[in-house]
N, C-alpha and C. Protein backbone atom coordinates (compact mmCIF):
# COMPACT_ATOMS: atom_id res chain seq x y z
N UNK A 1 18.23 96.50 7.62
CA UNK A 1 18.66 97.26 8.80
C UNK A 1 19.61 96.41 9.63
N UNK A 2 20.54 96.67 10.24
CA UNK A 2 21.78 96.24 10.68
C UNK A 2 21.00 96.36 12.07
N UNK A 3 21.64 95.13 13.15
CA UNK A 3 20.65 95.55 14.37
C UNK A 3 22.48 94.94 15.01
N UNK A 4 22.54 95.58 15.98
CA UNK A 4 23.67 96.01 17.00
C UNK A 4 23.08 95.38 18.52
N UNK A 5 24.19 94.78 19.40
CA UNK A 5 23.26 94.40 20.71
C UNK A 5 24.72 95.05 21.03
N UNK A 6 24.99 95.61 22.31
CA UNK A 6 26.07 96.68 23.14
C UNK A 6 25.87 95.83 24.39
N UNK A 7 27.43 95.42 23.89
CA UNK A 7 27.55 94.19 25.53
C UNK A 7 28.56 94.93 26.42
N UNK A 8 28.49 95.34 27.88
CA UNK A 8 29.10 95.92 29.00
C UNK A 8 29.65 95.14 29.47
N UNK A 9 31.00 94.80 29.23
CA UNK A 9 31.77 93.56 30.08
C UNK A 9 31.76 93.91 31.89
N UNK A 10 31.50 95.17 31.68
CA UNK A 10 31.45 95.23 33.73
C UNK A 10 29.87 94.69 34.20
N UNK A 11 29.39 94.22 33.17
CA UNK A 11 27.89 93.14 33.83
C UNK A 11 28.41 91.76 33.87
N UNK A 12 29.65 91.33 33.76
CA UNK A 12 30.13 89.98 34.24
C UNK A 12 30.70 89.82 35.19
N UNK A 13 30.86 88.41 35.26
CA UNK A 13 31.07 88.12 37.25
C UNK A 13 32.38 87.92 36.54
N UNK A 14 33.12 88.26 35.80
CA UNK A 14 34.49 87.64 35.74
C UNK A 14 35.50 88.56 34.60
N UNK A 15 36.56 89.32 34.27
CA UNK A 15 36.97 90.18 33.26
C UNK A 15 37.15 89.57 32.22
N UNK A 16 36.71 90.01 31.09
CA UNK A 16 36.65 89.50 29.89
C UNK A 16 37.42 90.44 28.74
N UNK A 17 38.54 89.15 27.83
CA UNK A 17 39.45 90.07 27.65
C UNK A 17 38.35 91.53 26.28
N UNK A 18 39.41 92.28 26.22
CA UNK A 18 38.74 93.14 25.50
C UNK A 18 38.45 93.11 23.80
N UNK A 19 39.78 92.25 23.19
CA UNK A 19 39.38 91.45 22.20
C UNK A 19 38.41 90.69 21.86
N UNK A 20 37.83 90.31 22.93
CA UNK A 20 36.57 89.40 22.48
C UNK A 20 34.87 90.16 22.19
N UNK A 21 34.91 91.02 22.70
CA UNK A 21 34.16 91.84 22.86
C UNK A 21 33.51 92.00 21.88
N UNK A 22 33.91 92.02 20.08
CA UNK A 22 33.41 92.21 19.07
C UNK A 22 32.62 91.35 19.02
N UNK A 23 32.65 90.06 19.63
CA UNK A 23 31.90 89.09 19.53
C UNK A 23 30.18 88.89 19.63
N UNK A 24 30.46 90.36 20.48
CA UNK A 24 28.87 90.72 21.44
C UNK A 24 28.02 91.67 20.98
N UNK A 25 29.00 92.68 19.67
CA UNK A 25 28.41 93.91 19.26
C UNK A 25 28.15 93.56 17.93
N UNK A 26 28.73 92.54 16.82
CA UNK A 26 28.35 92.67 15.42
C UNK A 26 27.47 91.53 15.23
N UNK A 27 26.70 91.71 15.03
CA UNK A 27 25.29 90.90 13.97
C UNK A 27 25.01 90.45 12.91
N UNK A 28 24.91 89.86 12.12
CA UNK A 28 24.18 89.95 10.75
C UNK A 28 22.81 90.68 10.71
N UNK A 29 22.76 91.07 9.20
CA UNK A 29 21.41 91.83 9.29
C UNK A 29 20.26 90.68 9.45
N UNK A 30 19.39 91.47 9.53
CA UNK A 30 17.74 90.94 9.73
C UNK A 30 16.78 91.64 8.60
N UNK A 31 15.91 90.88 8.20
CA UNK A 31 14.84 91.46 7.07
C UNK A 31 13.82 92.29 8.09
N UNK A 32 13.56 92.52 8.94
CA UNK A 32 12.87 93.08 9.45
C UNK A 32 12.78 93.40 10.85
N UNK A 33 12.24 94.49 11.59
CA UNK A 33 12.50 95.02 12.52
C UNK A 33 12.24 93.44 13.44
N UNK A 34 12.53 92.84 14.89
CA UNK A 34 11.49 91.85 16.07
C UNK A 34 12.10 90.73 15.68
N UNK A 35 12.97 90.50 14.71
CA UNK A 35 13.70 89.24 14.42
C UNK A 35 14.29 89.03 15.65
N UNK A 36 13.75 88.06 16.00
CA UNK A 36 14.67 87.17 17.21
C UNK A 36 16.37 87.12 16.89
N UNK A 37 17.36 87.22 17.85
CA UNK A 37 18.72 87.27 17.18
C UNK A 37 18.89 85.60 17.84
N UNK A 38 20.12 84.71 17.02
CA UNK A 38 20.18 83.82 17.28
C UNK A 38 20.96 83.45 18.70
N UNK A 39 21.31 82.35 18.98
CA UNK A 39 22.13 82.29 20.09
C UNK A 39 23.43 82.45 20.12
N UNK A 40 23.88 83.06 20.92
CA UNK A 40 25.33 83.47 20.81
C UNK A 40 26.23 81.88 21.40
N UNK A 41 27.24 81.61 20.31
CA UNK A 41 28.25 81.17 20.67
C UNK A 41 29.38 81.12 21.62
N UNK A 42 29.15 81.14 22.73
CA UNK A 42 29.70 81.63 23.54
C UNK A 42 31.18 80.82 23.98
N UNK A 43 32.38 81.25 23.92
CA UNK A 43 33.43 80.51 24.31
C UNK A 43 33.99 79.70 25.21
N UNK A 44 33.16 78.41 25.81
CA UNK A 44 33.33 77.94 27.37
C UNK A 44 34.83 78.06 27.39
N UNK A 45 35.31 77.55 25.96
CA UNK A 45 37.21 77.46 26.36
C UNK A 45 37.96 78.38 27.12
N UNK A 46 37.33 79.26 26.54
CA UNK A 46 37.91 80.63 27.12
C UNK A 46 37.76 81.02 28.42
N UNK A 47 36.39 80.61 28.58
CA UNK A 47 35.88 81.24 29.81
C UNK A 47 36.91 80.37 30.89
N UNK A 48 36.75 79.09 30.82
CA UNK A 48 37.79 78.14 31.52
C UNK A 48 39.22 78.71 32.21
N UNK A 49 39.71 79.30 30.54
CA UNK A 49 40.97 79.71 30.95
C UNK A 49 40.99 81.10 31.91
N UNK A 50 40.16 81.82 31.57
CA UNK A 50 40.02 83.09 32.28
C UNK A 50 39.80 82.65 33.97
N UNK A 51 39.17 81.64 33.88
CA UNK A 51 38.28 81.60 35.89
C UNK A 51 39.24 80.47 35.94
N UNK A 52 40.42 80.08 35.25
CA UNK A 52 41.16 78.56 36.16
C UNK A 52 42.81 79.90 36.99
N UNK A 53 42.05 80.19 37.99
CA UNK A 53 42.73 81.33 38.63
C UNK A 53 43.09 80.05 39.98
N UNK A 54 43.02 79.04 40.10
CA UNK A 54 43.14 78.18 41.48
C UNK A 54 43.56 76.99 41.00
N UNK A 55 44.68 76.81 41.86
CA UNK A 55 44.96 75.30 41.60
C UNK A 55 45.84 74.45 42.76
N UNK A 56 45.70 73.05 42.56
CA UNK A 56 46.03 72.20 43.92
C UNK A 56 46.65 71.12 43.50
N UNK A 57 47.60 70.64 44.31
CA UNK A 57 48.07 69.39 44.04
C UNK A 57 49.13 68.72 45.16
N UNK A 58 49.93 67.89 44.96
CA UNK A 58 50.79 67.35 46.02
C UNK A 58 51.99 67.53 46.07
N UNK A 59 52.88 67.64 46.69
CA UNK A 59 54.37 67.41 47.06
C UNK A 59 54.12 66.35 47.31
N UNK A 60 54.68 65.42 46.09
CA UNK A 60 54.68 63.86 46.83
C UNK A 60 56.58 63.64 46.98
N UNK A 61 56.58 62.22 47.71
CA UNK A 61 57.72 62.33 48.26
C UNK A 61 58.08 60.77 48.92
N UNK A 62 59.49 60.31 48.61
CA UNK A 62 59.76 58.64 49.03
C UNK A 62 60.61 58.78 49.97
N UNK A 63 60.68 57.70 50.74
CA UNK A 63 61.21 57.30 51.69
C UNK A 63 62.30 55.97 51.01
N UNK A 64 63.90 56.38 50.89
CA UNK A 64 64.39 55.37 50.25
C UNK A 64 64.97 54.46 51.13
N UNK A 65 65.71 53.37 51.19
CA UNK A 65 65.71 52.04 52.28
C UNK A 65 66.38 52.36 53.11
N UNK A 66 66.12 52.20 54.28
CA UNK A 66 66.91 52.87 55.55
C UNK A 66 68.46 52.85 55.77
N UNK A 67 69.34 52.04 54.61
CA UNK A 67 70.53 52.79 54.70
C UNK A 67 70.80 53.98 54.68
N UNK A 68 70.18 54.72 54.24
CA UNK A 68 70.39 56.02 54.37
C UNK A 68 69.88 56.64 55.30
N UNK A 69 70.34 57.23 56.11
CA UNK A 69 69.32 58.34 57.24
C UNK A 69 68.99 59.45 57.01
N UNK A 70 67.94 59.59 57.66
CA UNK A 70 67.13 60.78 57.50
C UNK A 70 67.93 62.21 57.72
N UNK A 71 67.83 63.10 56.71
CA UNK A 71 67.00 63.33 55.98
C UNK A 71 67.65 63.41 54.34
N UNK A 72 68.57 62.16 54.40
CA UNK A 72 68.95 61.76 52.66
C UNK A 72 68.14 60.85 52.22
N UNK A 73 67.94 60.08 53.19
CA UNK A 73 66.47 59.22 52.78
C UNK A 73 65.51 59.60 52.05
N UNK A 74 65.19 60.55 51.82
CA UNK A 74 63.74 61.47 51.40
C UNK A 74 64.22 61.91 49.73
N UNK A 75 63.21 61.34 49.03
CA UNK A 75 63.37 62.29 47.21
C UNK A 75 61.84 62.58 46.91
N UNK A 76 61.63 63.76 46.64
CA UNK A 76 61.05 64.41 45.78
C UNK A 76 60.44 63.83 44.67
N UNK A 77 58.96 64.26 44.14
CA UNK A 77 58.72 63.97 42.90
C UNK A 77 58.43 65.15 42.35
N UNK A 78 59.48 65.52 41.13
CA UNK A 78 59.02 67.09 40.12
C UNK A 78 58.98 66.26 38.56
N UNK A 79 57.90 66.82 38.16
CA UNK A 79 57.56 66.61 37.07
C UNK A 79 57.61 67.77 35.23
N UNK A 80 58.15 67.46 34.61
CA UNK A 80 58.52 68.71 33.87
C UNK A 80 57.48 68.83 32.78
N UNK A 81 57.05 69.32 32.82
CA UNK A 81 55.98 69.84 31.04
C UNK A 81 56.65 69.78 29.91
N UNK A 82 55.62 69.17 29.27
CA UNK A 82 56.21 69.47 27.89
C UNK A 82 55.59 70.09 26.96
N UNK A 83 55.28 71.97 27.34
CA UNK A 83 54.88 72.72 27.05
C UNK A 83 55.74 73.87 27.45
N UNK A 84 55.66 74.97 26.76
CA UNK A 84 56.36 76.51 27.44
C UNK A 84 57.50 76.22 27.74
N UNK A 85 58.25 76.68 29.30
CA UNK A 85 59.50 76.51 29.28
C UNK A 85 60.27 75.54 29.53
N UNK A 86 59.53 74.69 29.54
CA UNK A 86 59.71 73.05 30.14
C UNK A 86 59.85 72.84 31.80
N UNK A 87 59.44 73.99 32.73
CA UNK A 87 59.50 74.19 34.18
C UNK A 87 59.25 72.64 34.62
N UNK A 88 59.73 72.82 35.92
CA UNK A 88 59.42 71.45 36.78
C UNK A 88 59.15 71.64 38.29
N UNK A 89 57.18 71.05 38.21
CA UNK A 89 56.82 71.21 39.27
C UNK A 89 56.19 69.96 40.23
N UNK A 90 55.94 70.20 41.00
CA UNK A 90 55.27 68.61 41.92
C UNK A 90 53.89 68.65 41.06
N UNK A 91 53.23 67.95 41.16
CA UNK A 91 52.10 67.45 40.35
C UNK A 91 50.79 68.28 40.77
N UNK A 92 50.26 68.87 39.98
CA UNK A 92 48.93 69.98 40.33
C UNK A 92 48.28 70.08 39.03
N UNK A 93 47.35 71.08 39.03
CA UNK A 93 46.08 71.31 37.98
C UNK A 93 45.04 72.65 38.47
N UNK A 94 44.33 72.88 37.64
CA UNK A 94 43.49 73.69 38.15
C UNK A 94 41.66 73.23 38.65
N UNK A 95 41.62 73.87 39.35
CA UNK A 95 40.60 73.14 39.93
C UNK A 95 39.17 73.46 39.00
N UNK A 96 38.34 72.09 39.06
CA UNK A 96 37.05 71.82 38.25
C UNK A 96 36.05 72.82 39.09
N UNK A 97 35.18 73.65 38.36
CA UNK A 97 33.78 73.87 39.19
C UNK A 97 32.83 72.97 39.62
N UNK A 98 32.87 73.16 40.95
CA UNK A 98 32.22 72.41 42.38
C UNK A 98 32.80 71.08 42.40
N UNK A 99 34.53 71.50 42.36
CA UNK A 99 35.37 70.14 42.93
C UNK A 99 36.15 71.10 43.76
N UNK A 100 36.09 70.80 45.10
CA UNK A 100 36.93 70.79 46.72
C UNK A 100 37.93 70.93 45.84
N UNK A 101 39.55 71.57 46.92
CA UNK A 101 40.27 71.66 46.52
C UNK A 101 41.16 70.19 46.19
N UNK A 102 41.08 69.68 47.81
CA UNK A 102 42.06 68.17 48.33
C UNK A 102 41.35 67.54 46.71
N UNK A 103 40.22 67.13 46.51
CA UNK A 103 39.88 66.32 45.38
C UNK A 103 40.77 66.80 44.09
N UNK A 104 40.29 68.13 43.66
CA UNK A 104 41.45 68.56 42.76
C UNK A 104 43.04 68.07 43.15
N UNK A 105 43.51 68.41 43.93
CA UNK A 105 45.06 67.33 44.50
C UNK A 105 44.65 65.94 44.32
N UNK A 106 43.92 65.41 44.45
CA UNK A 106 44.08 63.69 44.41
C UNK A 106 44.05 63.41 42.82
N UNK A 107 42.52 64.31 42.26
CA UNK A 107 42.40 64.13 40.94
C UNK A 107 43.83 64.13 39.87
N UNK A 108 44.48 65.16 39.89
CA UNK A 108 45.19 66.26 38.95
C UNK A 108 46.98 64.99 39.58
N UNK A 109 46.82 64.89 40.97
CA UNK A 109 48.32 63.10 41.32
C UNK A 109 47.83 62.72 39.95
N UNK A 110 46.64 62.01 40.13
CA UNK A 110 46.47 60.46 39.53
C UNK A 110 46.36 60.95 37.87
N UNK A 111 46.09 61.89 37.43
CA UNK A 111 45.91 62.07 35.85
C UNK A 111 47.62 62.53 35.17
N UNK A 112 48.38 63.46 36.04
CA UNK A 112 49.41 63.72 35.59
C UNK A 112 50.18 62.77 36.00
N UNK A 113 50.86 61.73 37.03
CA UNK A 113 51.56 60.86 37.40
C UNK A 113 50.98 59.56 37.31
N UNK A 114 49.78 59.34 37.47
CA UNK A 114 49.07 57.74 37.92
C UNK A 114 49.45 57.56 39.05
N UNK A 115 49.39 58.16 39.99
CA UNK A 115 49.35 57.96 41.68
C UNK A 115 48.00 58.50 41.90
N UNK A 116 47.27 56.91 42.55
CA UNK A 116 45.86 57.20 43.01
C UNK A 116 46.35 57.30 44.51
N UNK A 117 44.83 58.05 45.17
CA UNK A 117 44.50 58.40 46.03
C UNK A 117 45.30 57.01 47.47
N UNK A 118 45.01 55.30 47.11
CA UNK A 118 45.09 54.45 47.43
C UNK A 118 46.75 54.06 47.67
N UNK A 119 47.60 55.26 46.57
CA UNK A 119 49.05 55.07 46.58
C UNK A 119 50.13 55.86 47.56
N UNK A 120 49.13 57.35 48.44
CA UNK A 120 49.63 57.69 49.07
C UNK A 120 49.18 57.90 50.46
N UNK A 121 50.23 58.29 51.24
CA UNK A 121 49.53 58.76 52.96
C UNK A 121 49.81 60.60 52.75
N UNK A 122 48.38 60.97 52.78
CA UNK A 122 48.73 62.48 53.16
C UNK A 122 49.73 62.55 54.36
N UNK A 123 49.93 64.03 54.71
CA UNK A 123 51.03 64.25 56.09
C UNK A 123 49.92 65.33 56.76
N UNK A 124 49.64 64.76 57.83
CA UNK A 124 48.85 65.44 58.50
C UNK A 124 49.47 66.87 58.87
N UNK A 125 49.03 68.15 59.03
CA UNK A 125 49.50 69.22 59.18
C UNK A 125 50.32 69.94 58.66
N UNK A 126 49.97 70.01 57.29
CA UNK A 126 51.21 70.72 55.89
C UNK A 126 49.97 71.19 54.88
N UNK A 127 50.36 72.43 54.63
CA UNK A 127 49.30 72.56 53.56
C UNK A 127 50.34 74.20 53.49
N UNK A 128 50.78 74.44 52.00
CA UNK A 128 51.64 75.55 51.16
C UNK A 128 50.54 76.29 50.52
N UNK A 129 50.29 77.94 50.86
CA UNK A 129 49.83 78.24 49.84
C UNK A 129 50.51 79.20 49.34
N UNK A 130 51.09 79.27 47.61
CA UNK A 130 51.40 79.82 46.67
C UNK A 130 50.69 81.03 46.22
N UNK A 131 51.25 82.32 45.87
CA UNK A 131 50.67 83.36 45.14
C UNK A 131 51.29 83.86 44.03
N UNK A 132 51.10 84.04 43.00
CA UNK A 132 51.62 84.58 42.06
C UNK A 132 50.65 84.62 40.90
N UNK A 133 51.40 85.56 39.53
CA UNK A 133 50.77 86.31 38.52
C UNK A 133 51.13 85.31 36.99
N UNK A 134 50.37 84.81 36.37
CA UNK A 134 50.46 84.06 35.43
C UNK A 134 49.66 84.71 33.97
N UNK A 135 50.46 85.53 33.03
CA UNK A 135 50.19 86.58 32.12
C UNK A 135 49.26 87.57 32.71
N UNK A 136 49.58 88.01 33.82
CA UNK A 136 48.84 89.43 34.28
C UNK A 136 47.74 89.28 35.31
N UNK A 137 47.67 87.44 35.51
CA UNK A 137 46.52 87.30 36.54
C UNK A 137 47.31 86.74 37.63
N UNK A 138 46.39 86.96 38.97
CA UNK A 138 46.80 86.56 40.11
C UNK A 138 46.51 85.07 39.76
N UNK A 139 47.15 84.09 40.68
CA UNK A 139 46.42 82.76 40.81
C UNK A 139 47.44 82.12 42.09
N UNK A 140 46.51 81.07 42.35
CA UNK A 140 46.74 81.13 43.96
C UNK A 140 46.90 78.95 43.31
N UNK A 141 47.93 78.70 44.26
CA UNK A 141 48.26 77.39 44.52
C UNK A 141 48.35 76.68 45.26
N UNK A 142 47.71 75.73 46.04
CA UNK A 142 47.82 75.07 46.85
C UNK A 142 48.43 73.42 47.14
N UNK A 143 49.38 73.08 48.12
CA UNK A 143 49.95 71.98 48.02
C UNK A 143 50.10 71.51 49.32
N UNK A 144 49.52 70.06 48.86
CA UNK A 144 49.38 69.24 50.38
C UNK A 144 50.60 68.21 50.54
N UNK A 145 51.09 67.32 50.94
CA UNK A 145 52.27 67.04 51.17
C UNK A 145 52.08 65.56 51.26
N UNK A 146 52.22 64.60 50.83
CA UNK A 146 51.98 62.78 50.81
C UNK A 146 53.08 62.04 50.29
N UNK A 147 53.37 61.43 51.32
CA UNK A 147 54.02 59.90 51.01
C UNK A 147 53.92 58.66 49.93
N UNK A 148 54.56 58.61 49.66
CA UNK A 148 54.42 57.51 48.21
C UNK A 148 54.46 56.33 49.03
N UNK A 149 54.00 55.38 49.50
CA UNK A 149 53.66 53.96 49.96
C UNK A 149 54.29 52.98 49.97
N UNK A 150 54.39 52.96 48.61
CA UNK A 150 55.45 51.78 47.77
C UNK A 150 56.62 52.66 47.29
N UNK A 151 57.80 52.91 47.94
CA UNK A 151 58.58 53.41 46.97
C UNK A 151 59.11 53.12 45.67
N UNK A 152 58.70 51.78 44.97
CA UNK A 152 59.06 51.63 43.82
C UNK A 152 57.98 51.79 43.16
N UNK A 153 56.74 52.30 42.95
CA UNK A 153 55.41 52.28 42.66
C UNK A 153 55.85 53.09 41.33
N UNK A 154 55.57 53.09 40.24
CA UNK A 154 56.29 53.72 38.82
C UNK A 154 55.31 54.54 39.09
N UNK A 155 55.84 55.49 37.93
CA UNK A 155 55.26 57.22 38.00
C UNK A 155 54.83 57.25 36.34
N UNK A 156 53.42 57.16 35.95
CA UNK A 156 53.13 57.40 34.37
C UNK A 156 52.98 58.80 34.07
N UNK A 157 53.53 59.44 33.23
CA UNK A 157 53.12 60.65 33.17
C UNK A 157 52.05 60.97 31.74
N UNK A 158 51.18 62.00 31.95
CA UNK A 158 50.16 62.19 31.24
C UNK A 158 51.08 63.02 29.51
N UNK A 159 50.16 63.41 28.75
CA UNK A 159 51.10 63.63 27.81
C UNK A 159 51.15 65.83 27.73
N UNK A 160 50.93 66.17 29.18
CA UNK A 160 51.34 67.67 29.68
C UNK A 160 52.58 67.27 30.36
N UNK A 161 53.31 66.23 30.50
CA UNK A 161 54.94 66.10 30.83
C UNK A 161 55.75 65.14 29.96
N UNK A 162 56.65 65.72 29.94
CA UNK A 162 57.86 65.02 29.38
C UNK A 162 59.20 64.13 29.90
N UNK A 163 58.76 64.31 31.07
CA UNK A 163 59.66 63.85 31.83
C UNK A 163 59.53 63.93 33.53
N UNK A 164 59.83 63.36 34.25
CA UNK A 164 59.85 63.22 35.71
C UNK A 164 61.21 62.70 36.54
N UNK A 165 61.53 63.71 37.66
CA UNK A 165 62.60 63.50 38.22
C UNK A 165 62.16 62.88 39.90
N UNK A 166 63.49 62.13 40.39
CA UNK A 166 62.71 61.93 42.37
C UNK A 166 63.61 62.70 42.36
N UNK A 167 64.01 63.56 43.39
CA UNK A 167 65.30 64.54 43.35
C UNK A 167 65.53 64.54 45.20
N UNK A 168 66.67 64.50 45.62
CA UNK A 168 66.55 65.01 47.26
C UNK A 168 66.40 66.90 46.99
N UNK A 169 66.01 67.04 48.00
CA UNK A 169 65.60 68.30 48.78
C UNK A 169 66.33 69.41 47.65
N UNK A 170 68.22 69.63 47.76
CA UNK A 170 68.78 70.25 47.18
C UNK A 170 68.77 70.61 45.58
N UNK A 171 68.52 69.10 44.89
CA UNK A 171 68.15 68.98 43.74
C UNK A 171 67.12 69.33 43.26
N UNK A 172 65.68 69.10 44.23
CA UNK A 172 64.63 69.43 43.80
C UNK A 172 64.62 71.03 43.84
N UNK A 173 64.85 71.55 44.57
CA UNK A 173 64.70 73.18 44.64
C UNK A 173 65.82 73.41 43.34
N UNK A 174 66.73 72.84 43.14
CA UNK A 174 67.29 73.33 41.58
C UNK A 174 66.50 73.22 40.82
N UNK A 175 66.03 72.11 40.49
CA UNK A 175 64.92 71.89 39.20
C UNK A 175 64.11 72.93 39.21
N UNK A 176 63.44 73.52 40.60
CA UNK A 176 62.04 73.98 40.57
C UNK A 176 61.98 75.75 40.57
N UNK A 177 63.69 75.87 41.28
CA UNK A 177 64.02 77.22 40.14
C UNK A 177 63.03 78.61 41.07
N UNK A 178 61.99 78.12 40.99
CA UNK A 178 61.03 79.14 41.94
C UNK A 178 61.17 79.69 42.63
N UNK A 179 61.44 80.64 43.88
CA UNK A 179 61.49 80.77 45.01
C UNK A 179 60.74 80.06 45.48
N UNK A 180 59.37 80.83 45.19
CA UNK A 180 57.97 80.06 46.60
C UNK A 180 57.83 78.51 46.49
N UNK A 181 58.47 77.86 45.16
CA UNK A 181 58.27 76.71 45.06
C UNK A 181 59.67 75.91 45.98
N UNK A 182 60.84 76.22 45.62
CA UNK A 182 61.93 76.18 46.57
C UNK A 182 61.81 76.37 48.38
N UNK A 183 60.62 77.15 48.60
CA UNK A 183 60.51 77.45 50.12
C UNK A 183 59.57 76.47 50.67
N UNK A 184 58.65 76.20 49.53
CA UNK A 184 57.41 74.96 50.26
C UNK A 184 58.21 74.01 50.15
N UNK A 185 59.22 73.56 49.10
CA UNK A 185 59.76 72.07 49.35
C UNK A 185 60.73 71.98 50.71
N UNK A 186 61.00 73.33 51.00
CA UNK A 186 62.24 73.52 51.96
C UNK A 186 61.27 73.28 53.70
N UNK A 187 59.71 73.90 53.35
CA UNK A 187 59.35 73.68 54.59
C UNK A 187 58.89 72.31 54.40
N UNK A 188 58.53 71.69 53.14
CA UNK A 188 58.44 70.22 53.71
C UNK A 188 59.21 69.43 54.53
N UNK A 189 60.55 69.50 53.80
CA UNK A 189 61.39 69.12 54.51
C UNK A 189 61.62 69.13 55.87
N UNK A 190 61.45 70.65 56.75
CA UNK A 190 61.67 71.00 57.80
C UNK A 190 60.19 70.00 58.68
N UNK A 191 58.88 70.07 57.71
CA UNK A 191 58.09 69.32 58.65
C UNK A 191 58.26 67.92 58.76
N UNK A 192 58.61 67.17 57.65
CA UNK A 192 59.34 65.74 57.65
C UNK A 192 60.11 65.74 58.85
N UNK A 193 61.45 66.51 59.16
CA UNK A 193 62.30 66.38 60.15
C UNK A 193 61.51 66.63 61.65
N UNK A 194 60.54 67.61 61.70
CA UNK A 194 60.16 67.73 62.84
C UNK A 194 59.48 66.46 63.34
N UNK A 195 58.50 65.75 62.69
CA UNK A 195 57.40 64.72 62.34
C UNK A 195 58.60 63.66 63.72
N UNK A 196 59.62 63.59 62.40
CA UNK A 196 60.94 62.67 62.93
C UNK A 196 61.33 62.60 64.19
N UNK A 197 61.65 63.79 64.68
CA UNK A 197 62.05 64.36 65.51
C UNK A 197 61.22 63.80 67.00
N UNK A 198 59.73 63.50 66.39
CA UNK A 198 59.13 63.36 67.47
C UNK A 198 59.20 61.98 68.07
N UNK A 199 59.68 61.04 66.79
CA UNK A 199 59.41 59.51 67.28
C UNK A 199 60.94 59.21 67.65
């Protein structure tokens, strides 16, 4: 006898694609009726990718030697993937379950660039949040804004980039191509100058 279990994806806390679904309804047979069914294999990978709907990271950013004045002084760090379209963004990730966001930003610096926590000064009062649809899902981005310390401090990149640019302001919004990503670097900028402005 063929024994069937009928799984309702609207009893999950999360949408599950509809392809997978077979996963939940076919069985092997059983010799007899009360056979315990075994444990289901369940896809954490997947599940990962489905709930990594959030993610955080930094606009980091140098201060180059005061021949230059502000605000040419200032470059950008965008980092390019070396995956998909080869885009280039400031350094982020998606956030771990029951990791804060800021931690996800410190974590996701130091694994994609090697800038620890110890290498930068956050900027007090800047925080970007991003919205947009990534194959049909919403997902939401967040970016905090920090100073690189040492401006010659090298940048390692993990092996999800291929490359890394410092770019000023103009350059970086070329690379980054985005709008919303072009408008947070543009209000960094504007809060850098204000910051300035004050001393």
């Amino acid at each position: 006898m063929r024994r069937q279990c009928a799984f309702n994806s609207n009893q999950c806390s999360f949408p599950f694609p509809q392809k997978y679904l077979w996963t939940f309804s076919l069985f092997p047979r059983y010799p007899r009726v009360g056979t315990s069914l075994p444990p289901l294999k369940f896809p954490f990978n997947l599940v990962k990718q489905v709930m990594a709907l959030r993610a955080c990271g930094f606009i980091v950013f140098r201060r180059l030697a005061q021949s230059s004045p502000p605000p040419d002084n200032i470059e950008y760090l965008l980092l390019q993937t070396s995956y998909g379209k080869h885009h280039w963004t400031p350094p982020k990730g998606h956030v771990d379950p029951g990791e804060d966001d800021l931690t996800t930003a410190l974590r996701e610096t130091q694994e994609e660039a090697g800038l620890r926590e110890e290498h930068l000064q956050v900027v007090d009062g800047f925080l970007q949040e991003l919205r947009y649809e990534v194959r049909g899902r919403p997902k939401t981005v967040l970016y905090w804004l920090a100073e690189l310390r040492d401006p010659k401090m090298a940048v390692t990149l993990s092996k999800e980039h291929q490359d890394y640019r410092w770019a000023k302001l103009e350059e970086a919004c070329s690379l980054a191509q985005h709008k919303d990503l072009q408008d947070s670097l543009r209000a960094a900028q504007q809060h850098l100058d204000t910051e300035q402005g004050k001393h």
